[in-house]
C-alpha atoms as a PDB file:
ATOM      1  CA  UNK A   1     -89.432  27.205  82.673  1.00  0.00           C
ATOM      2  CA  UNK A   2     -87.351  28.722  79.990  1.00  0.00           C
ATOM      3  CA  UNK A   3     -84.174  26.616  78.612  1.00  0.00           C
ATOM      4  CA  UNK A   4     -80.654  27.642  80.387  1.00  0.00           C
ATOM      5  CA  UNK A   5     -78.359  29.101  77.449  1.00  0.00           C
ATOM      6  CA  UNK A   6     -75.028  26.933  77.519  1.00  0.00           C
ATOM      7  CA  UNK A   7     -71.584  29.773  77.097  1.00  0.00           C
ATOM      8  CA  UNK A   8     -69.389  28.296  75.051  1.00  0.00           C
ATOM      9  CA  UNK A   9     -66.139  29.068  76.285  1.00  0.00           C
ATOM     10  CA  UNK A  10     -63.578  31.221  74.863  1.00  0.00           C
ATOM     11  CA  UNK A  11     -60.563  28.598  75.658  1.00  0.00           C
ATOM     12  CA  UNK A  12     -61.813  26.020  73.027  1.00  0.00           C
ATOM     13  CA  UNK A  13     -62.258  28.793  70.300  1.00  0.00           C
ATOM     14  CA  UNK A  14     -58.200  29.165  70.948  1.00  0.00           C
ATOM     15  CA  UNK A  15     -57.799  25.379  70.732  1.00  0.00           C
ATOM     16  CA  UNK A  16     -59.515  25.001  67.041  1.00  0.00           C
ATOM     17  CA  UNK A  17     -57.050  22.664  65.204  1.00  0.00           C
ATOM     18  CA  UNK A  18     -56.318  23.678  61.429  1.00  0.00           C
ATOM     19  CA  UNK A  19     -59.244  21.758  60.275  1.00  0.00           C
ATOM     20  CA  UNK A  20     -61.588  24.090  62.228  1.00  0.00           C
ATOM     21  CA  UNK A  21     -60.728  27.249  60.680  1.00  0.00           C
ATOM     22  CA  UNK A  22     -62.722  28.895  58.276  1.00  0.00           C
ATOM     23  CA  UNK A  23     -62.224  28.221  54.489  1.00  0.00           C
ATOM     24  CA  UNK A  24     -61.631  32.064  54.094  1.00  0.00           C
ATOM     25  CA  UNK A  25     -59.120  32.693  57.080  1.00  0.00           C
ATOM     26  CA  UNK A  26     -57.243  29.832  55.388  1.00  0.00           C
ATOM     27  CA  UNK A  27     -56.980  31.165  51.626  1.00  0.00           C
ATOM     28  CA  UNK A  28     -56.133  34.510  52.862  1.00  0.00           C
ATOM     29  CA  UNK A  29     -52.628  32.733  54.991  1.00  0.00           C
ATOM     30  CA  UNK A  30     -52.137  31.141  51.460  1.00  0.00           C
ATOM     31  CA  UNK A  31     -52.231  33.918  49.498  1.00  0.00           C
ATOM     32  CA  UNK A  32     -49.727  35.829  52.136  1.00  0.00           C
ATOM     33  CA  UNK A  33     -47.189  33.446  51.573  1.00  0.00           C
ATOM     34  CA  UNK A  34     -47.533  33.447  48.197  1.00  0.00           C
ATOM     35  CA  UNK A  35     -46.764  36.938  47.933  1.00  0.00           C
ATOM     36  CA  UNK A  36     -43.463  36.323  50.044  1.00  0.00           C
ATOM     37  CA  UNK A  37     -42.694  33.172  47.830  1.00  0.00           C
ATOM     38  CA  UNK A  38     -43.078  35.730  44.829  1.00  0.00           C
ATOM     39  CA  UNK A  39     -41.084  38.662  45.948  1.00  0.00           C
ATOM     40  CA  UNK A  40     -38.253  36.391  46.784  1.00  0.00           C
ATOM     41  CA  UNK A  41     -38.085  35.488  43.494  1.00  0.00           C
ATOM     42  CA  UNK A  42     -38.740  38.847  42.462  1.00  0.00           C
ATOM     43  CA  UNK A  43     -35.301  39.448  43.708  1.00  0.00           C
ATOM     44  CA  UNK A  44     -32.840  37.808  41.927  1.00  0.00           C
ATOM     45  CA  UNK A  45     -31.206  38.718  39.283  1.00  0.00           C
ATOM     46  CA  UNK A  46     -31.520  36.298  36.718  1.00  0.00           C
ATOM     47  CA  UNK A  47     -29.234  37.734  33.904  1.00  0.00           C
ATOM     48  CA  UNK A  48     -26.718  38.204  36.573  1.00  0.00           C
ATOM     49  CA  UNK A  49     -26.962  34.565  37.558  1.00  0.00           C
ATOM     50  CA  UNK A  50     -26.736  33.379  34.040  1.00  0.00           C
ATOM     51  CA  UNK A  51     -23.902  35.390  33.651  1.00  0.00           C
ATOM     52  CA  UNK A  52     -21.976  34.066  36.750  1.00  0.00           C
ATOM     53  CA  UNK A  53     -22.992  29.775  34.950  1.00  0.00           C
ATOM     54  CA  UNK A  54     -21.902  30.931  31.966  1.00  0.00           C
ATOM     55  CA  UNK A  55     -18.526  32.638  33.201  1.00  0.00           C
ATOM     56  CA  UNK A  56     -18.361  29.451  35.188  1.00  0.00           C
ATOM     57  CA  UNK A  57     -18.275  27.081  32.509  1.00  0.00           C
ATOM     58  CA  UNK A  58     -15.555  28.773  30.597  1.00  0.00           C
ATOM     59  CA  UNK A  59     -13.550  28.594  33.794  1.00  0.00           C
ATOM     60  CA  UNK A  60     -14.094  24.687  33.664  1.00  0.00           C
ATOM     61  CA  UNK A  61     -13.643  24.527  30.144  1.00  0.00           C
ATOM     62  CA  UNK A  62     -10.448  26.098  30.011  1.00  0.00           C
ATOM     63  CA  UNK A  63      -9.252  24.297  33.208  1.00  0.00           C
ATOM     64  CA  UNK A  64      -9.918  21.190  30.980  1.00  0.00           C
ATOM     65  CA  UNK A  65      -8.489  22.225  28.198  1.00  0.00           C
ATOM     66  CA  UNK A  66      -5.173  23.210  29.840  1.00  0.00           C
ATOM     67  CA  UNK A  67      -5.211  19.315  31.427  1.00  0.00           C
ATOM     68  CA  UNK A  68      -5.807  17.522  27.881  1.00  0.00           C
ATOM     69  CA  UNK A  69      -2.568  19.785  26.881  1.00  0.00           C
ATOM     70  CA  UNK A  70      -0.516  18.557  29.934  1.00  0.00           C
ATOM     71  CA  UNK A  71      -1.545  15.532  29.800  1.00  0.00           C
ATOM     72  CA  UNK A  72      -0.735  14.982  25.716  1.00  0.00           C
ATOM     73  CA  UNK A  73       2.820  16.893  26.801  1.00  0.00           C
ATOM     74  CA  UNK A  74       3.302  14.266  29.013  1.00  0.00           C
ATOM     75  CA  UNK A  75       2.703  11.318  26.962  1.00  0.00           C
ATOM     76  CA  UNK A  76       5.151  12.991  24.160  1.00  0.00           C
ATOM     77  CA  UNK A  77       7.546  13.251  26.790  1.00  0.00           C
ATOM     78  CA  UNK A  78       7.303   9.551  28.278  1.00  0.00           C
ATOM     79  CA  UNK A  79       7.505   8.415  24.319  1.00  0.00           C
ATOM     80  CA  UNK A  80      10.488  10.865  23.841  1.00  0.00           C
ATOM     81  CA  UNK A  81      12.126   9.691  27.019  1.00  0.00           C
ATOM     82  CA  UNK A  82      11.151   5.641  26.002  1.00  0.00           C
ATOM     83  CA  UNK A  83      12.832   6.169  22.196  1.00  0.00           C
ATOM     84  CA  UNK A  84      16.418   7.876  23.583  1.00  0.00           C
ATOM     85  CA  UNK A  85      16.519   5.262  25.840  1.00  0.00           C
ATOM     86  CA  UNK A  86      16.063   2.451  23.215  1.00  0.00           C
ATOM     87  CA  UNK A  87      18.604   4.616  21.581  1.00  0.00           C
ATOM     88  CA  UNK A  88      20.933   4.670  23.966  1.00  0.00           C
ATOM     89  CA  UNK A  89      21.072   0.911  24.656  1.00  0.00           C
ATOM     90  CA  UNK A  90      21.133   0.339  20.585  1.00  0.00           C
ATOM     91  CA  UNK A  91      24.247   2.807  20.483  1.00  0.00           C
ATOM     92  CA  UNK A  92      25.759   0.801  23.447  1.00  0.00           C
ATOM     93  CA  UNK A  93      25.624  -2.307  21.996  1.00  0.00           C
ATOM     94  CA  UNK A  94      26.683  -1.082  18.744  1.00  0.00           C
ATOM     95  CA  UNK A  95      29.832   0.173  20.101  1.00  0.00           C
ATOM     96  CA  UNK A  96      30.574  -3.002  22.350  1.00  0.00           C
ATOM     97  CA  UNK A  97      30.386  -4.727  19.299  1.00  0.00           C
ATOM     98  CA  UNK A  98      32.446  -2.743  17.173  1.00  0.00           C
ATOM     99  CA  UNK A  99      34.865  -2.757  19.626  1.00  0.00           C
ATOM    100  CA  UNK A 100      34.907  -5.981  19.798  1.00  0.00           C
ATOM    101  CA  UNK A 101      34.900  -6.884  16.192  1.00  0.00           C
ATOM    102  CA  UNK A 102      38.190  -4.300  15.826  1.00  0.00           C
ATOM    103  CA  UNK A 103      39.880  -6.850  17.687  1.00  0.00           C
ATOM    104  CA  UNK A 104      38.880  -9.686  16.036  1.00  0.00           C
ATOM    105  CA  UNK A 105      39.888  -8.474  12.469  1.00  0.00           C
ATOM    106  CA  UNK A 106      43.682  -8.821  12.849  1.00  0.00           C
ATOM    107  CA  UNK A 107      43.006 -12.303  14.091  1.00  0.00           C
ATOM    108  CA  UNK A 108      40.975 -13.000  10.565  1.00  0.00           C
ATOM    109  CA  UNK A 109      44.061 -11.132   8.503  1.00  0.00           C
ATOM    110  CA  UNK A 110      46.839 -14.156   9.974  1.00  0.00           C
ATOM    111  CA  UNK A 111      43.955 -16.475   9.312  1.00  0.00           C
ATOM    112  CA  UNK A 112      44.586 -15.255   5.490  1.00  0.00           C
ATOM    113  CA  UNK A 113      47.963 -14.729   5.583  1.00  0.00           C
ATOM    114  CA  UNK A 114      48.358 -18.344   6.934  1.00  0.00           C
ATOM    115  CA  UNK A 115      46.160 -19.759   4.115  1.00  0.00           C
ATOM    116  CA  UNK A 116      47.181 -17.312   1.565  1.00  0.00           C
ATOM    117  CA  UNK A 117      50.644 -18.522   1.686  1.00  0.00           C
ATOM    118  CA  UNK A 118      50.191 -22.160   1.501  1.00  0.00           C
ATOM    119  CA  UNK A 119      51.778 -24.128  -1.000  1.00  0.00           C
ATOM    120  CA  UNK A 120      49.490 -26.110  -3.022  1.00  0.00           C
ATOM    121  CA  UNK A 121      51.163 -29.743  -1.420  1.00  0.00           C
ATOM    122  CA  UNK A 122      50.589 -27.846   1.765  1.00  0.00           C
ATOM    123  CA  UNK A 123      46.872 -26.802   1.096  1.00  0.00           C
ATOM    124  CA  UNK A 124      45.733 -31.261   1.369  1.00  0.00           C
ATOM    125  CA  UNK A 125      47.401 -30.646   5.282  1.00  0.00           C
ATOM    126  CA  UNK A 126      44.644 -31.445   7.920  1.00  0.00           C
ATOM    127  CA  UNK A 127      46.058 -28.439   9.603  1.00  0.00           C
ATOM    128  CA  UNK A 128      46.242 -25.911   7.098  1.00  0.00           C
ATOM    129  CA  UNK A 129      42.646 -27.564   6.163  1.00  0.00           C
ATOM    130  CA  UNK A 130      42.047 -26.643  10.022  1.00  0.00           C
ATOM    131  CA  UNK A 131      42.530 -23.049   9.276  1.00  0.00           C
ATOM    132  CA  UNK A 132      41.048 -22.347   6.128  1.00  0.00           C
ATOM    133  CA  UNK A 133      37.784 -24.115   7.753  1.00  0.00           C
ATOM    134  CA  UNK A 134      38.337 -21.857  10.570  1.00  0.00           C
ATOM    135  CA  UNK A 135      38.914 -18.791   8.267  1.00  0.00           C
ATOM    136  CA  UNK A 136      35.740 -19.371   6.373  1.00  0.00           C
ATOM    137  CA  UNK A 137      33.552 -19.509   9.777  1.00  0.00           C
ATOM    138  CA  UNK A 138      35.189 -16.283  11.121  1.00  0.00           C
ATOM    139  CA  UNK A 139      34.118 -14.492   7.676  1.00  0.00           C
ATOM    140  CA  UNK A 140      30.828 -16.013   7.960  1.00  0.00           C
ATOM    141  CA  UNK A 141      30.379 -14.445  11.051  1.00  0.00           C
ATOM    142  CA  UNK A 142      31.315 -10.886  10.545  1.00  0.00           C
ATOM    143  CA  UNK A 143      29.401 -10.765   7.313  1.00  0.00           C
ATOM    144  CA  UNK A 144      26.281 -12.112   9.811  1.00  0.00           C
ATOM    145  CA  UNK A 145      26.889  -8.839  12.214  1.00  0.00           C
ATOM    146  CA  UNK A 146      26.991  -6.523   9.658  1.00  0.00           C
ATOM    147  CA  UNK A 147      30.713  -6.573   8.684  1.00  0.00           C
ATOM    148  CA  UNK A 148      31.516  -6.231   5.273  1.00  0.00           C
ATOM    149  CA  UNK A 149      34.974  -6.521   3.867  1.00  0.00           C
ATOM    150  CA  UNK A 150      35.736  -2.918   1.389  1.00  0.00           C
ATOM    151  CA  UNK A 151      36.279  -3.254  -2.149  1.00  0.00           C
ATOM    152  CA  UNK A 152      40.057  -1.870  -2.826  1.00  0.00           C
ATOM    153  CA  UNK A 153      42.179  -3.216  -6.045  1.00  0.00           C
ATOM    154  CA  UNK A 154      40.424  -1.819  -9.352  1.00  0.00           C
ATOM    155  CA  UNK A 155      38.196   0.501  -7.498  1.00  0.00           C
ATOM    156  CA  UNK A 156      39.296   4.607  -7.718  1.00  0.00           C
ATOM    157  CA  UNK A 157      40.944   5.712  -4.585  1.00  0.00           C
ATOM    158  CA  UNK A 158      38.207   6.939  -1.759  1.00  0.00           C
ATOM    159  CA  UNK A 159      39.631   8.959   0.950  1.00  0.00           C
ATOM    160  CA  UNK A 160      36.254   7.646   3.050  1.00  0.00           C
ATOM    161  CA  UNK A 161      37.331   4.027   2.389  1.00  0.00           C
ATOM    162  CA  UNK A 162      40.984   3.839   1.784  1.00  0.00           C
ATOM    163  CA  UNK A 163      44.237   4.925   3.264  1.00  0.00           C
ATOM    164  CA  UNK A 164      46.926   5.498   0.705  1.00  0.00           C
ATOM    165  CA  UNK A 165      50.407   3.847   1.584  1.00  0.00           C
ATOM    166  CA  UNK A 166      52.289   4.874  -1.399  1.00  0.00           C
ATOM    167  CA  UNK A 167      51.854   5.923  -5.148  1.00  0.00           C
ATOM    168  CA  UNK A 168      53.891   4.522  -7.921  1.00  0.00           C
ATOM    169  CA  UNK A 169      53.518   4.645 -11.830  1.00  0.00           C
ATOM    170  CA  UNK A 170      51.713   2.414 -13.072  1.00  0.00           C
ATOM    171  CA  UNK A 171      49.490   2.245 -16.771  1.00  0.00           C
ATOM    172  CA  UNK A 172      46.311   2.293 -14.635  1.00  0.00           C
ATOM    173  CA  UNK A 173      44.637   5.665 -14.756  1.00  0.00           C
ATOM    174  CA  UNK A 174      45.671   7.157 -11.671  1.00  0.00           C
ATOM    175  CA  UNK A 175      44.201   7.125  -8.410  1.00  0.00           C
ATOM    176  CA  UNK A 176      43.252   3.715  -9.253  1.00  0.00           C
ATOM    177  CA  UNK A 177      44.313   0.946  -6.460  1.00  0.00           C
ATOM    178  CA  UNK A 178      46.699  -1.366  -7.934  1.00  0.00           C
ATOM    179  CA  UNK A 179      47.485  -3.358  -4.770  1.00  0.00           C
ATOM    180  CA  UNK A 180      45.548  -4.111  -0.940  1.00  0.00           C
ATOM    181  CA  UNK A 181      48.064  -4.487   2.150  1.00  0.00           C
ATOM    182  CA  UNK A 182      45.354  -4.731   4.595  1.00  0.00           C
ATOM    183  CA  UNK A 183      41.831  -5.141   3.936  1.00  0.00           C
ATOM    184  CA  UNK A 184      38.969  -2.449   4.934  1.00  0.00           C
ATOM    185  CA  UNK A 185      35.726  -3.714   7.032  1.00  0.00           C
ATOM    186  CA  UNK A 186      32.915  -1.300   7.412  1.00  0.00           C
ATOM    187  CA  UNK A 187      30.394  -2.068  10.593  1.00  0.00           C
ATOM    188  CA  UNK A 188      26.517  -1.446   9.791  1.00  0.00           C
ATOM    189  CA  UNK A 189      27.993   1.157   6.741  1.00  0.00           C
ATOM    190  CA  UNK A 190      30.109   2.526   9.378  1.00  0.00           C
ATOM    191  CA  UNK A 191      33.762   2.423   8.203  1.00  0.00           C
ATOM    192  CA  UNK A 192      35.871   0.251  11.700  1.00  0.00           C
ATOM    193  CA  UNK A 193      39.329   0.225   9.595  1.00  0.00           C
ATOM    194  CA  UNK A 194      40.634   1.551   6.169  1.00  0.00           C
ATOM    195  CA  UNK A 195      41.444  -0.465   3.675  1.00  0.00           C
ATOM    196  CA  UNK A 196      45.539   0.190   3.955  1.00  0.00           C
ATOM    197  CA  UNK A 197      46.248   0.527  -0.633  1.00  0.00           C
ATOM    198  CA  UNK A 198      48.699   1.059  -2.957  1.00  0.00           C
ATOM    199  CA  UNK A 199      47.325   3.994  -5.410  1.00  0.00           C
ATOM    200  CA  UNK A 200      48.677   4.188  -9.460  1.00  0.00           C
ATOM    201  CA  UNK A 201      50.053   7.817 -10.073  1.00  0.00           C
ATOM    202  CA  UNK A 202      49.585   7.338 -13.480  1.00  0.00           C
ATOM    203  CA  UNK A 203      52.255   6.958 -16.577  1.00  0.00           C
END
């Protein structure tokens, strides 16, 4: 009795997995896609790609340039703007303040005139005592903001410091003040009232 040959069906030859087929059938599928992996990047254009980075990068670069400059434009600015406005509030004050010291400088000249005229019996008074004390602390205090009284009698006539009342002959060279009516004050080197002179016209 002869052994019965067993088919082997056609279906399970279909149903190999991956592991079941041949060593050679696989390395030929690899070496397929290979070739598709390698003509892709066949295809591009490499200079063109460098080209498009490198154009790229001097978009950025310029785009970050042109911030740093807007940016440094804007912090001049903001300083700018800062200063004028520290400016602005030092000019303020400054001019409340000479405003305010204009009005106290006829106060200080009958301050003078009152001690200036004292007799010497009258100069022991408590009250005329009083007012030269009161005298000295208002000259104090100008000379601490910045007032300072102008030099007049001696000095040659300055048209910046002094206002000439009259001119009479004198043997003082002329131009020379001979006599103050009113004192000068200048605020910060600022000139707030001219000294009011009498000016030699000479011989």
């Amino acid at each position: 009795m002869t052994e019965r040959e067993i088919p082997i069906s056609d279906e399970k030859e279909e149903g190999m997995s991956e592991e079941q087929v041949k060593p050679e059938e696989r390395s030929e599928h690899h070496e397929e896609l290979a070739g598709v992996e390698h003509h892709v990047v066949e295809g591009v254009d490499h200079d063109a790609v460098v080209e498009m980075l490198e154009k790229r990068i001097q978009e950025l670069e310029g785009e970050n340039e042109t911030l740093r400059d807007q940016r440094l434009r804007a912090i001049a600015d903001l300083d700018n703007t800062r200063r004028r406005a520290e400016q602005d509030v030092m000019t303020t004050v400054q001019y409340a303040n000479e405003g305010l010291l204009k009005k106290l400088l006829p106060i200080v000249d009958d301050f003078e005139r009152s001690v200036e005229s004292a007799t010497e019996e009258q100069g022991t008074d408590p009250f005329v005592k009083g007012v030269a004390m009161i005298r000295s602390k208002l000259a104090k205090l100008l000379e601490e903001e910045g007032v300072e009284r102008i030099e007049a009698v001696g000095q040659p006539f300055d048209v910046e410091l002094h206002e000439a009342m009259m001119r009479q002959p004198s043997d003082k060279p002329e131009d020379i003040i001979l006599t103050e009516l009113e004192p000068g004050y200048t605020y910060k080197g600022k000139v707030i009232r001219h000294a009011k002179v009498i000016v030699s016209a000479g011989e």
